[in-house]
N, C-alpha and C. Protein backbone atom coordinates (compact mmCIF):
# COMPACT_ATOMS: atom_id res chain seq x y z
N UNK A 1 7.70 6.03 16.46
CA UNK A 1 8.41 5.27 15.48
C UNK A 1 9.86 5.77 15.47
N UNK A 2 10.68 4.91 15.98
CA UNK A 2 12.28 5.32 15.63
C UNK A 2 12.59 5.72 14.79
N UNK A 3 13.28 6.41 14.44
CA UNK A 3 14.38 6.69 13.21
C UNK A 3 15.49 6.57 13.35
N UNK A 4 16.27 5.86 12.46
CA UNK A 4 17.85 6.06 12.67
C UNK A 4 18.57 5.87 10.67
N UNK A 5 19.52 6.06 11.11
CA UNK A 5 20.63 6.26 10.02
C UNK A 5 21.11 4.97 9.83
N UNK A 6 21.39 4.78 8.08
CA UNK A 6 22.20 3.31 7.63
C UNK A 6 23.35 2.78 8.61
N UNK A 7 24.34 3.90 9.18
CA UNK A 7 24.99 3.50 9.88
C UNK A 7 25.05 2.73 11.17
N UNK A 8 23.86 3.55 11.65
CA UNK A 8 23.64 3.24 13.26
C UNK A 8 22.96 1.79 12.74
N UNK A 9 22.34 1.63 12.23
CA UNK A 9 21.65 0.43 11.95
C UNK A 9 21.82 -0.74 11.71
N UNK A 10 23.26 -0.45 11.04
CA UNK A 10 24.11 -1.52 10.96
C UNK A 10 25.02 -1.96 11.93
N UNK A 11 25.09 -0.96 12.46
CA UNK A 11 25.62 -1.32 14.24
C UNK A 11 25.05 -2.01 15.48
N UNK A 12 23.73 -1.40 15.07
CA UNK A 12 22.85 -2.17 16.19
C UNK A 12 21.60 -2.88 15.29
N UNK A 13 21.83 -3.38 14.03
CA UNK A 13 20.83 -4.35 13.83
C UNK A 13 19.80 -5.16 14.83
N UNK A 14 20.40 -6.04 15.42
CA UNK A 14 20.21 -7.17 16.45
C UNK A 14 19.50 -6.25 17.20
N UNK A 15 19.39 -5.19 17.98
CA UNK A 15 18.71 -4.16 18.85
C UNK A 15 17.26 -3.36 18.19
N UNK A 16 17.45 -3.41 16.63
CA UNK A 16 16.45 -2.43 15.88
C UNK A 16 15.30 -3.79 15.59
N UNK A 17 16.17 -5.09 15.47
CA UNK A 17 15.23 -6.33 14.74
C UNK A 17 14.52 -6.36 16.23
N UNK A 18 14.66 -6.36 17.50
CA UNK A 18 14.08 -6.47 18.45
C UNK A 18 12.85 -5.83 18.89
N UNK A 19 13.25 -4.20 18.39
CA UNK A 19 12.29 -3.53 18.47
C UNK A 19 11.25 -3.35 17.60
N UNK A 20 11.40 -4.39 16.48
CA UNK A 20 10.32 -4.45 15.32
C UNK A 20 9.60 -5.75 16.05
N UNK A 21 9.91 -6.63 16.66
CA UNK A 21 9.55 -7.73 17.38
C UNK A 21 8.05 -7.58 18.23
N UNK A 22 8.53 -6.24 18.74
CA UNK A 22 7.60 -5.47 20.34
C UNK A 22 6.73 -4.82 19.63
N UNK A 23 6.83 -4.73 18.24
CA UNK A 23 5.55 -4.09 17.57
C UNK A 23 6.44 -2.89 16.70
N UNK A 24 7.32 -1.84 16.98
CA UNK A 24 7.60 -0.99 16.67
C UNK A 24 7.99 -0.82 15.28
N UNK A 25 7.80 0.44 14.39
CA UNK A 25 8.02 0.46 12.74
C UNK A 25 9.54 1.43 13.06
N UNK A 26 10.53 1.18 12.69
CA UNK A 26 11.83 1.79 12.83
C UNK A 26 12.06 1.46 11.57
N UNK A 27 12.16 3.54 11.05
CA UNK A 27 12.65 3.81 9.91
C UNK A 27 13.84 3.84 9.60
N UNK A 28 14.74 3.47 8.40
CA UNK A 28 15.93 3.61 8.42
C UNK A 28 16.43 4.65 7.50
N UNK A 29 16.81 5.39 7.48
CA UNK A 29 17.18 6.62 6.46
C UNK A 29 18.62 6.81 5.68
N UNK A 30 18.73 7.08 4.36
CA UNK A 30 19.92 6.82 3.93
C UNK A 30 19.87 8.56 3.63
N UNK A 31 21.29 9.35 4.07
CA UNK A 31 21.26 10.75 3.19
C UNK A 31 20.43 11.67 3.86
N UNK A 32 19.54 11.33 5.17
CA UNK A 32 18.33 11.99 5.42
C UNK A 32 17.14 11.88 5.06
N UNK A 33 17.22 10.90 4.25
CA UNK A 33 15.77 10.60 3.73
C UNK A 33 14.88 9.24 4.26
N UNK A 34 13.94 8.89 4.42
CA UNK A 34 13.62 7.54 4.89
C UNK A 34 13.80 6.69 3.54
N UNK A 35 14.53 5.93 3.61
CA UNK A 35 14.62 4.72 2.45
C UNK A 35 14.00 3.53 2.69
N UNK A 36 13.76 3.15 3.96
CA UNK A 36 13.39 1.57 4.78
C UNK A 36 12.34 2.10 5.59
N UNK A 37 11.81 0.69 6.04
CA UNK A 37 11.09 0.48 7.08
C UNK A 37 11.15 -0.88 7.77
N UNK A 38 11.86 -1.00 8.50
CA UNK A 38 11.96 -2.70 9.84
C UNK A 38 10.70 -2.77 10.54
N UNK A 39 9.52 -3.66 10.19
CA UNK A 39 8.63 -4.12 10.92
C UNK A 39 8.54 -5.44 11.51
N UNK A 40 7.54 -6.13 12.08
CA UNK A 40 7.24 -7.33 12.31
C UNK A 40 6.91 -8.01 11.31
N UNK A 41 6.77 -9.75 11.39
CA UNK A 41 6.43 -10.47 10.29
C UNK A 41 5.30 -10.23 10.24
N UNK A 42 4.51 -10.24 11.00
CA UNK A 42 2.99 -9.89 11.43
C UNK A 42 2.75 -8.88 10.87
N UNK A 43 3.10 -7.85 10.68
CA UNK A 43 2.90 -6.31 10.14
C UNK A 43 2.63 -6.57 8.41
N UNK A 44 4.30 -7.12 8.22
CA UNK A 44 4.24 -7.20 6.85
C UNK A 44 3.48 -7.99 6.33
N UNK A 45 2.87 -9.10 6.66
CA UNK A 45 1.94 -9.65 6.21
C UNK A 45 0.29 -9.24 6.02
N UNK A 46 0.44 -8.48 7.12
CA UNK A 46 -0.92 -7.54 7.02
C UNK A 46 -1.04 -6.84 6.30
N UNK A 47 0.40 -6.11 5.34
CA UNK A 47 -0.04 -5.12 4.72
C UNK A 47 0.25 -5.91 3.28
N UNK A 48 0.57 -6.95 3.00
CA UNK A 48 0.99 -7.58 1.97
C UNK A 48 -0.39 -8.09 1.58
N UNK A 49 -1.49 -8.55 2.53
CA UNK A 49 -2.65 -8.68 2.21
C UNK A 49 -3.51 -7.80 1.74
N UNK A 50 -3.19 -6.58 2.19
CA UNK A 50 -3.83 -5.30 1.59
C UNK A 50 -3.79 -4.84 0.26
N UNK A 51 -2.23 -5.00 0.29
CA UNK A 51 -1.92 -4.50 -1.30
C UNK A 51 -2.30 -5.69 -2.23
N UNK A 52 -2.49 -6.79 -2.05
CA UNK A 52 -2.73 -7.83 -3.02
C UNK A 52 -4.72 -8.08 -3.31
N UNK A 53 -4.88 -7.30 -2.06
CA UNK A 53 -6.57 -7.37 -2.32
C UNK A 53 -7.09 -6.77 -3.87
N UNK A 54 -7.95 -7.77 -4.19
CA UNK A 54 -8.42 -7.07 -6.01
C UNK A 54 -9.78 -6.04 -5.09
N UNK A 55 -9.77 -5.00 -5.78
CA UNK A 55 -10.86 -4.34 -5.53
C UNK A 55 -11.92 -4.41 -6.75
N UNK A 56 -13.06 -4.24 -6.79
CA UNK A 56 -13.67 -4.21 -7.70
C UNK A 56 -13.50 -2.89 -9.34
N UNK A 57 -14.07 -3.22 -10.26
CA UNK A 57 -13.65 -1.89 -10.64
C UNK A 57 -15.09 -1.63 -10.61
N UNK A 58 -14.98 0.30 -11.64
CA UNK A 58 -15.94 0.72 -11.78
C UNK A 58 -16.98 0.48 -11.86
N UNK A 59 -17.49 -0.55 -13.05
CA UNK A 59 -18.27 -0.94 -13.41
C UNK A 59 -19.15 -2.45 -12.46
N UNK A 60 -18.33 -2.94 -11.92
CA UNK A 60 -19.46 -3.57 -10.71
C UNK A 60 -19.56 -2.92 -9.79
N UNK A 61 -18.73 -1.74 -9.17
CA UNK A 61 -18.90 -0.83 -8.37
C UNK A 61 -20.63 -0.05 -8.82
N UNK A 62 -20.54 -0.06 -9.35
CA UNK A 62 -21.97 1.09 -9.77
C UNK A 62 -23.14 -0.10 -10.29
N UNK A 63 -22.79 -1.59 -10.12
CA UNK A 63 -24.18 -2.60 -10.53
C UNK A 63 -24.65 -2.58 -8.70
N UNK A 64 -23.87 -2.72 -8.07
CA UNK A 64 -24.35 -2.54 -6.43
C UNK A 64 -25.38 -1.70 -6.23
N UNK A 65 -25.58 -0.67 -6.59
CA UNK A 65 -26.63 0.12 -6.43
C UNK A 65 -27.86 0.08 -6.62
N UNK A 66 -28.73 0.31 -6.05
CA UNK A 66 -29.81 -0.23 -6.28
C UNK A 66 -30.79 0.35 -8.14
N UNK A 67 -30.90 -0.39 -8.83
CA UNK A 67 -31.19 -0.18 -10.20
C UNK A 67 -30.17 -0.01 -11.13
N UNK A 68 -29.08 -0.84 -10.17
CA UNK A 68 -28.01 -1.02 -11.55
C UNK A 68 -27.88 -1.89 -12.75
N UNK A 69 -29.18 -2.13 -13.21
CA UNK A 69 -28.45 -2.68 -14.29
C UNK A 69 -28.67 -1.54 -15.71
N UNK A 70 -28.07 -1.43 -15.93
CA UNK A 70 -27.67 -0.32 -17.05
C UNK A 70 -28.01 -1.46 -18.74
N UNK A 71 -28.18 -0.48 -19.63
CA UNK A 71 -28.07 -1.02 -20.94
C UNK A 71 -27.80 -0.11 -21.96
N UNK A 72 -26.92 -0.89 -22.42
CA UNK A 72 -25.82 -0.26 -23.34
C UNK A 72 -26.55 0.20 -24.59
N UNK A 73 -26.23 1.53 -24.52
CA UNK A 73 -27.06 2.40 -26.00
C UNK A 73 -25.71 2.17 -27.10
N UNK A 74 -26.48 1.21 -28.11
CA UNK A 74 -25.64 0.33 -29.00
C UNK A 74 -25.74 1.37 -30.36
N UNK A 75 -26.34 2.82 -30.64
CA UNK A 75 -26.22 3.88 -31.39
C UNK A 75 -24.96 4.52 -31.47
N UNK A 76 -24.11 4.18 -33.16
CA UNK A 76 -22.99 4.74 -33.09
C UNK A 76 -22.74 5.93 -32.48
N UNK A 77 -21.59 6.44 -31.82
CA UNK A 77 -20.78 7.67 -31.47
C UNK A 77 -20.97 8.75 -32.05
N UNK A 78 -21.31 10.17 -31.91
CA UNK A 78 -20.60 11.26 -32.70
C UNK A 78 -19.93 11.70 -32.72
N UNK A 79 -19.38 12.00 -34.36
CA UNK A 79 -18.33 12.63 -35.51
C UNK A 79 -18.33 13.68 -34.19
N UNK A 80 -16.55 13.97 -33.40
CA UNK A 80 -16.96 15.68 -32.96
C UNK A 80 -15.33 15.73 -33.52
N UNK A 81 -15.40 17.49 -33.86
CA UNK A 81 -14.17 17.63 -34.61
C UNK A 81 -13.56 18.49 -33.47
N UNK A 82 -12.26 18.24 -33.24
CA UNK A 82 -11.23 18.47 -32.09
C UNK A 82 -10.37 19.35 -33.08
C-alpha cells in the first residue's frame, strides 16, 4: 500500500487515482499521520456494504440457540442499597 504526503498527492493526483484503479489502497498523510485513503469504486462500495449491514442484537443472537426461548421472570427487582 503506498503512502504519500498531501503534497505529493496533489501533484500527482491523476497517477495515485490510477493506482487505486489497479486495485491499490494509497494512503495519503497530512503532518505524518494517515488522514486518507484513495481506493477503487469497487472497494468502497464493498466496504460501504459492510458498514451499513444491521447485525442482529443480543437478544435474537441468543434465540438461535438451540432452547432459546427464554421467559421473562415478571417478579419485581431487588431493593439493593449502593
Amino acid at each position: 500500500m503506498p503512502t504519500v504526503n498531501l503534497k505529493d498527492a496533489k501533484a500527482d493526483f491523476s497517477g495515485l487515482v490510477e493506482e487505486a484503479i489497479k486495485g491499490e489502497f494509497v494512503t495519503i498523510t497530512c503532518h505524518g499521520k494517515p488522514a486518507a485513503v484513495l481506493v477503487s469504486v469497487e472497494a468502497a462500495e464493498i466496504a460501504r456494504e459492510v458498514l451499513e449491514r444491521k447485525r442482529p442484537g443480543l437478544a435474537a443472537y441468543l434465540r438461535t440457540f438451540p432452547g432459546g426461548e427464554f421467559e421473562r421472570n415478571h417478579s419485581p427487582s431487588r431493593d439493593v442499597e449502593l
